[in-house]
Every structure is written in structure tokens, then in C-alpha cells.
N, C-alpha and C. Protein backbone atom coordinates (compact mmCIF):
# COMPACT_ATOMS: atom_id res chain seq x y z
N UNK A 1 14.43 -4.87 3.23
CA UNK A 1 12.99 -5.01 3.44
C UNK A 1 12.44 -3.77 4.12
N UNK A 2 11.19 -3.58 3.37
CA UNK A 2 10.50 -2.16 4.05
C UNK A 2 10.06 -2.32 5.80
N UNK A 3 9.93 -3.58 6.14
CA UNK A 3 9.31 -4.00 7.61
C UNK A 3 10.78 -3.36 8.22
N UNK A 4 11.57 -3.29 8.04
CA UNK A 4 12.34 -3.46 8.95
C UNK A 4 12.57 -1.95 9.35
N UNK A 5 12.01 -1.21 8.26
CA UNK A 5 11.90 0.46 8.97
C UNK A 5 10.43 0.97 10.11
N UNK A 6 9.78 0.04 9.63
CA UNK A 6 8.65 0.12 10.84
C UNK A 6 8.51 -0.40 11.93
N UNK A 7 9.78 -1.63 12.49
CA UNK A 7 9.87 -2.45 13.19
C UNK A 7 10.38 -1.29 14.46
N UNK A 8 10.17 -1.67 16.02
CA UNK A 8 9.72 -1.05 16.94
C UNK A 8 8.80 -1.23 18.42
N UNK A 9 8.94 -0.87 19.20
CA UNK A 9 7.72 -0.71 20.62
C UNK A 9 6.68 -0.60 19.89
N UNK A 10 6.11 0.22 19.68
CA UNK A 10 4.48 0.80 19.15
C UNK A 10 4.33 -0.11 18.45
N UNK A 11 5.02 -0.34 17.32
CA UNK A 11 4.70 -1.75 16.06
C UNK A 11 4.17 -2.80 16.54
N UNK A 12 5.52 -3.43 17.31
CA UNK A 12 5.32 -4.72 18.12
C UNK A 12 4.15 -4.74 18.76
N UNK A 13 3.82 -3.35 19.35
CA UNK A 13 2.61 -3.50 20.26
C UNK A 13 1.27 -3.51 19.46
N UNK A 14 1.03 -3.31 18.38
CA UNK A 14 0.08 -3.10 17.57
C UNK A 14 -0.19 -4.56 16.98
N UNK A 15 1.35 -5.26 16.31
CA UNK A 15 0.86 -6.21 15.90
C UNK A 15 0.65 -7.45 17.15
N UNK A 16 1.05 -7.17 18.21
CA UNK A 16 0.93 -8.24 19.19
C UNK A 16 -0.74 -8.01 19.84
N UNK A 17 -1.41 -6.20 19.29
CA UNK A 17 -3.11 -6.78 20.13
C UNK A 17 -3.63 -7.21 18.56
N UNK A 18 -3.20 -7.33 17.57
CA UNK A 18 -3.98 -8.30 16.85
C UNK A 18 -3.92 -9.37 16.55
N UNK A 19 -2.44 -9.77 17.10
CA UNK A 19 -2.28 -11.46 17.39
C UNK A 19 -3.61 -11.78 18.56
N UNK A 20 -3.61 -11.17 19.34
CA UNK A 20 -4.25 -11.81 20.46
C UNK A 20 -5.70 -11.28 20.25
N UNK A 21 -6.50 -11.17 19.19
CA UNK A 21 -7.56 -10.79 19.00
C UNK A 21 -8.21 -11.87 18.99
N UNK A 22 -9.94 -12.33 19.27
CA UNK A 22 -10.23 -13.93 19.98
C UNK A 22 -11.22 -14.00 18.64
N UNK A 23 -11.51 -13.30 18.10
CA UNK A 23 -12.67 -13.42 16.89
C UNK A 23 -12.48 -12.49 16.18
N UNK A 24 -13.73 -12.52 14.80
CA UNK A 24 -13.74 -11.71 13.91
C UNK A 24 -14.84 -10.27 14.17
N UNK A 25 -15.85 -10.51 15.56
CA UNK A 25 -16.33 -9.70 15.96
C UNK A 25 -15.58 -8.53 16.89
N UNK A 26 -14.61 -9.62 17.83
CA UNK A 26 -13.81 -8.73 18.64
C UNK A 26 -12.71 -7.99 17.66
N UNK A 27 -12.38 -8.30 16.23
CA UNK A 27 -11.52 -7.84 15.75
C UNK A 27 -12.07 -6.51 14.70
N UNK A 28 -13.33 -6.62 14.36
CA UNK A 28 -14.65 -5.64 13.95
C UNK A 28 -14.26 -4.37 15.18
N UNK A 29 -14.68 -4.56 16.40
CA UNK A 29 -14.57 -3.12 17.29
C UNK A 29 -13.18 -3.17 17.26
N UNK A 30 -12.07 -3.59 17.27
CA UNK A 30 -10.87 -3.19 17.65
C UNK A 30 -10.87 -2.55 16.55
N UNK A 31 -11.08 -2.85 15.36
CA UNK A 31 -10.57 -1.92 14.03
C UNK A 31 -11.22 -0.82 13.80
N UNK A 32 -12.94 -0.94 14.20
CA UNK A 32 -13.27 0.20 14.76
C UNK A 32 -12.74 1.62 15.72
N UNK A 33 -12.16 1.24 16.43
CA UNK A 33 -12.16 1.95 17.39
C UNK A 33 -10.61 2.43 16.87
N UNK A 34 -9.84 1.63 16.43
CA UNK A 34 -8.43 1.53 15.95
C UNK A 34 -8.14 3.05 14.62
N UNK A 35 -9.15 2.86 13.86
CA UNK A 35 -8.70 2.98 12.47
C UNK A 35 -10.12 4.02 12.01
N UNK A 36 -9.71 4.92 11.17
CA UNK A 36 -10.98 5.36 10.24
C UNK A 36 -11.89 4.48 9.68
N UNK A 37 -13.06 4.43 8.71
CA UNK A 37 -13.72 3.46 8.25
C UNK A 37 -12.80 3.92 6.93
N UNK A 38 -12.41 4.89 6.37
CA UNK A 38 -11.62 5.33 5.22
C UNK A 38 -10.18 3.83 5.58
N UNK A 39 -9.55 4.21 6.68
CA UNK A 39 -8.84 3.25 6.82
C UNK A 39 -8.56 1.74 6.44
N UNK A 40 -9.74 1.02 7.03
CA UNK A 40 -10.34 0.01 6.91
C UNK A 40 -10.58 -0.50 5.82
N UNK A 41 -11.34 0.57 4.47
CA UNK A 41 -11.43 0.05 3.67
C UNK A 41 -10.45 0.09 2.74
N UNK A 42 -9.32 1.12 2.75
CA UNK A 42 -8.18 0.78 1.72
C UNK A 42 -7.49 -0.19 2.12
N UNK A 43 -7.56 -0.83 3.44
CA UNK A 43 -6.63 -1.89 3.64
C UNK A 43 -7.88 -3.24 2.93
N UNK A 44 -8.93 -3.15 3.68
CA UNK A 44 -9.82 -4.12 2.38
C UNK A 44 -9.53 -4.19 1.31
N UNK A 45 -9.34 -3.20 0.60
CA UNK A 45 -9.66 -3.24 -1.05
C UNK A 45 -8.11 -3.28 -1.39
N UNK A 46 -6.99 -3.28 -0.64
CA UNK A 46 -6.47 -3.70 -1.17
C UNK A 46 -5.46 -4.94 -1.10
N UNK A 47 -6.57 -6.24 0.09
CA UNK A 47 -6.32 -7.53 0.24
C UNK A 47 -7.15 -7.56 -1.06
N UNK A 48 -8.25 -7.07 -1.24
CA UNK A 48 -9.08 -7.85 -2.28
C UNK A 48 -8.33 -7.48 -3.91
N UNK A 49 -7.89 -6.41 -4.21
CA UNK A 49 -6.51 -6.25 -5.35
C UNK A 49 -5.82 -7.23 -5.12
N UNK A 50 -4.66 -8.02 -3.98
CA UNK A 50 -4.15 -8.78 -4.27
C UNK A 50 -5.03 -9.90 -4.78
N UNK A 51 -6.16 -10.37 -3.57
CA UNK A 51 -7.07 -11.64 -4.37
C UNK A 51 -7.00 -11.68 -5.94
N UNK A 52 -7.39 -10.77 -6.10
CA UNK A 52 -7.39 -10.54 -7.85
C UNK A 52 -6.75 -10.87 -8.65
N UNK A 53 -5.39 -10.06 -8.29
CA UNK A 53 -3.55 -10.11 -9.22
C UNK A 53 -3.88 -11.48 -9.05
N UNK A 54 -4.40 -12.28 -7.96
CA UNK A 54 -3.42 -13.46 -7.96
C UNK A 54 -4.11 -14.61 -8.45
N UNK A 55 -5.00 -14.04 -8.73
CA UNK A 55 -6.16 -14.59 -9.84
C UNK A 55 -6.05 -14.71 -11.56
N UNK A 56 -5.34 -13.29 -11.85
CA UNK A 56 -5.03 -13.01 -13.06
C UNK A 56 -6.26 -12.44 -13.61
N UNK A 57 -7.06 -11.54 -13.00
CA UNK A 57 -7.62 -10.19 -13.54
C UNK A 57 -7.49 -9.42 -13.97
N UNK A 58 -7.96 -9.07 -15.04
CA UNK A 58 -7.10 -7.57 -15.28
C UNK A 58 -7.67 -6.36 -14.45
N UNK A 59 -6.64 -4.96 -14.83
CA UNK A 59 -6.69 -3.99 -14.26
C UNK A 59 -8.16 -3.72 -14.56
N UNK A 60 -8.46 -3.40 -15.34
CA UNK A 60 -9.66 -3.01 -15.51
C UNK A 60 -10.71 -3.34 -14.96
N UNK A 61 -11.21 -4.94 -14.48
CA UNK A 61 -11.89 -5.46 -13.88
C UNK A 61 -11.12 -5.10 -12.51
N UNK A 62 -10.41 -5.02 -12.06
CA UNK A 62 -10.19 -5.37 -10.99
C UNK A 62 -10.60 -3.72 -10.44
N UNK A 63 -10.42 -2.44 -11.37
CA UNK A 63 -10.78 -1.26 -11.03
C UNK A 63 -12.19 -0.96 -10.86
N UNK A 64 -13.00 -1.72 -12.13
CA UNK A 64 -14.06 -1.65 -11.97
C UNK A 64 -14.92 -2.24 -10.51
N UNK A 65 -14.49 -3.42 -10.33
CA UNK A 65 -14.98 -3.85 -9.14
C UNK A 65 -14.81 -3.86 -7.43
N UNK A 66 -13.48 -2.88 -7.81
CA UNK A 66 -12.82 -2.56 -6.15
C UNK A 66 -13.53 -1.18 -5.69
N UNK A 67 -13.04 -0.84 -7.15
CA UNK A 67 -12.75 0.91 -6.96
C UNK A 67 -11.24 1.53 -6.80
N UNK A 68 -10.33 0.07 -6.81
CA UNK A 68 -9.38 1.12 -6.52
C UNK A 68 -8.55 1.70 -7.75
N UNK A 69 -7.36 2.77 -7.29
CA UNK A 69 -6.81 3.12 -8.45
C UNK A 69 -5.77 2.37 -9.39
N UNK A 70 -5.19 2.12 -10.53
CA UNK A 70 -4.71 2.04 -11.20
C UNK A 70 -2.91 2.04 -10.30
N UNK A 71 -2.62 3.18 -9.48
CA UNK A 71 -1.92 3.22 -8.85
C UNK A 71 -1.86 2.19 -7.85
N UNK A 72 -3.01 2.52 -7.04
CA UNK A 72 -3.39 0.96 -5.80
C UNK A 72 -3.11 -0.47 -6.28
N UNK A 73 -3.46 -0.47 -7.66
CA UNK A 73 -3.19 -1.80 -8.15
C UNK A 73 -2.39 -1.87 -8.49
N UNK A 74 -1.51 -1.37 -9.00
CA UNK A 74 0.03 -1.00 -9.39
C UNK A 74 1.29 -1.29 -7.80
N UNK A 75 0.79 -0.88 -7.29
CA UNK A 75 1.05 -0.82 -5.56
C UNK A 75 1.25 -2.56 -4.78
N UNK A 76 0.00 -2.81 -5.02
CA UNK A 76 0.36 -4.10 -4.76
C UNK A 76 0.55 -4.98 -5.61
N UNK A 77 0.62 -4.99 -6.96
CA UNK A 77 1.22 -6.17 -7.75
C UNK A 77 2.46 -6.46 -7.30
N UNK A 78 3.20 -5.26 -7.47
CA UNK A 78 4.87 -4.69 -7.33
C UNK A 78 5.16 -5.88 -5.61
N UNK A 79 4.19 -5.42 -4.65
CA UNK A 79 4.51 -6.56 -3.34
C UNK A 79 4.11 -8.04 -3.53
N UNK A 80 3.02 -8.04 -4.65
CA UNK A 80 3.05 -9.78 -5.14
C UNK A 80 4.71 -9.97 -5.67
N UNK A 81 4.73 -9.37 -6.78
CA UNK A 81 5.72 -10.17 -7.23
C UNK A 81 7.20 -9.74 -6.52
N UNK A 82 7.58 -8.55 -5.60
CA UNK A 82 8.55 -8.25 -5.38
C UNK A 82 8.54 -8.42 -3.29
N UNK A 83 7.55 -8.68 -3.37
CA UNK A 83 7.56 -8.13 -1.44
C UNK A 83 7.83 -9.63 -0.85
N UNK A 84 7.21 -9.11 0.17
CA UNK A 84 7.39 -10.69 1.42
C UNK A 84 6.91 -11.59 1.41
N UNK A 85 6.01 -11.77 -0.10
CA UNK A 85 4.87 -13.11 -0.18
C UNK A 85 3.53 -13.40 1.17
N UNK A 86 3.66 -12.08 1.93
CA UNK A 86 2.58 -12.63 2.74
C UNK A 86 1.46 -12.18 2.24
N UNK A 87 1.08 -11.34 0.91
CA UNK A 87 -0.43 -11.63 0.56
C UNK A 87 -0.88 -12.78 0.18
N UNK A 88 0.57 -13.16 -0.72
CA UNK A 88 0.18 -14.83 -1.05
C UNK A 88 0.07 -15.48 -0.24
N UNK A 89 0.67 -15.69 0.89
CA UNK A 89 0.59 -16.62 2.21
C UNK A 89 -0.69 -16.40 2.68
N UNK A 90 -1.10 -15.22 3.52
CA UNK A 90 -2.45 -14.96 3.43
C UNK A 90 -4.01 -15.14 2.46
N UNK A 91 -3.88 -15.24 1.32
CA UNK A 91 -4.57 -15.53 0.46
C UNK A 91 -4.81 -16.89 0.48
N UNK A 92 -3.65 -17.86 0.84
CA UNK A 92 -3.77 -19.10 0.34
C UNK A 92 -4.34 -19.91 1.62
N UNK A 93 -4.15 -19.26 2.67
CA UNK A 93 -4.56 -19.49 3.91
C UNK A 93 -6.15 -19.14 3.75
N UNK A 94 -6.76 -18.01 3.46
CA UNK A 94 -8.18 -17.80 3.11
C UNK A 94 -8.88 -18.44 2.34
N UNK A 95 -8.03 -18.92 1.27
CA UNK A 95 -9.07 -19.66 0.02
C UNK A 95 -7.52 -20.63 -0.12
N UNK A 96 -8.14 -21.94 0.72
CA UNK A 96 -6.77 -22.63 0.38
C UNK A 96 -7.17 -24.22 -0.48
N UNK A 97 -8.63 -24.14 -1.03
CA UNK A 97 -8.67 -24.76 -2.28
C UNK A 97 -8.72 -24.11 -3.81
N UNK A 98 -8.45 -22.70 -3.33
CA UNK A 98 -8.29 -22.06 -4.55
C UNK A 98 -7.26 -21.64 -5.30
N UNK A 99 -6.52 -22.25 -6.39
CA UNK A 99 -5.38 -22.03 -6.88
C UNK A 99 -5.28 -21.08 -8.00
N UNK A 100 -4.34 -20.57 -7.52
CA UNK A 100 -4.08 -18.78 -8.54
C UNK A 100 -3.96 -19.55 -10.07
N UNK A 101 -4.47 -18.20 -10.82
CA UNK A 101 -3.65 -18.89 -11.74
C UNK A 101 -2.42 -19.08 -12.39
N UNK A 102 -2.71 -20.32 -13.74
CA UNK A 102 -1.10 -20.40 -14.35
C UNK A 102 -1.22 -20.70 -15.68
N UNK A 103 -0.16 -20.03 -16.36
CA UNK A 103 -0.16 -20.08 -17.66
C UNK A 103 0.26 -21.52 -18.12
N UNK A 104 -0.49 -22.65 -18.89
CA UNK A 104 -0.19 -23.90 -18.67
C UNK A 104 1.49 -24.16 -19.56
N UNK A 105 2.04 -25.04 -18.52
CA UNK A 105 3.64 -25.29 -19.47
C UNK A 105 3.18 -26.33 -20.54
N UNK A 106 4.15 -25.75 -21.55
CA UNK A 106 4.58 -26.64 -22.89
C UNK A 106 5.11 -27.52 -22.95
């Protein structure tokens, strides 16, 4: 697993002040102050690529409407179907009457 090369002091400490973040406003200036707005938004756009994949969009729509690249989307399919499942976990936690889709069985 790729986490386990970033795992660490600094890490831990990073992901432990956003465990303890109390809202979505206090978590607005922390990311502010944290991160570029360039930052910010490739990590946006590319929760909202997974939303998508896991929707069953295609690339095309999904380029057209993010902006991102072909690569970006390429990027995270590969962690849908091959990574740690926490976009899916996350996703399903965000929209958890919304079910991805499925190709219906025969």
C-alpha cells in the first residue's frame, strides 16, 4: 500500500488536525491557510472524478464538467478499482442514499 510510504510524525500530525476539525467553516480557513487554492481544488475535482467513476460517467462528461485531465481521471479510477476503497467509503458516507451504478445481472 502507497499509505504506508507516507505514514510518519508530520503525517500523523496533519491527519490528526483534521480529525479534530469542529466544522466545515473551521475546516474552510484551515485549508485555507493550509494549502494553495490550486491545491484545494485538485483535491476537489478529484473527489468529484471519483463521484462520477462511481456513477458510471464517461470520460468525456466527466472532463467536460470537472475540467480535469484524462490522466486525473485515469488516476483515480485505477484507486476506485485498485486502492483502499476509501473514495468509495467516503462517497457513500456523503450521498448514502445514492447507489453507484450496476450493470443489471442475468
Amino acid at each position: 500500500m502507497q499509505v504506508d510510504k507516507i505514514r510518519g510524525p508530520q503525517t500523523d500530525q496533519l491527519i490528526d488536525a483534521i480529525l479534530a476539525l469542529k466544522d466545515k467553516e473551521e475546516a474552510y480557513r484551515f485549508f485555507d491557510d493550509l494549502c494553495t487554492i490550486s491545491e484545494i481544488q485538485s483535491l476537489s475535482q478529484r473527489l468529484e472524478v471519483a463521484h462520477m467513476l462511481r456513477m458510471k460517467k464517461t470520460y468525456e462528461k466527466i472532463k467536460n464538467e470537472t475540467g480535469a485531465s484524462t490522466a486525473t481521471i485515469s488516476r483515480v479510477r485505477r484507486c476506485l478499482n485498485y486502492g483502499n476503497d476509501a473514495y468509495d467509503e467516503m462517497l457513500g458516507r456523503l450521498y448514502p442514499d445514492e447507489k453507484p451504478f450496476q450493470l443489471p445481472k442475468d
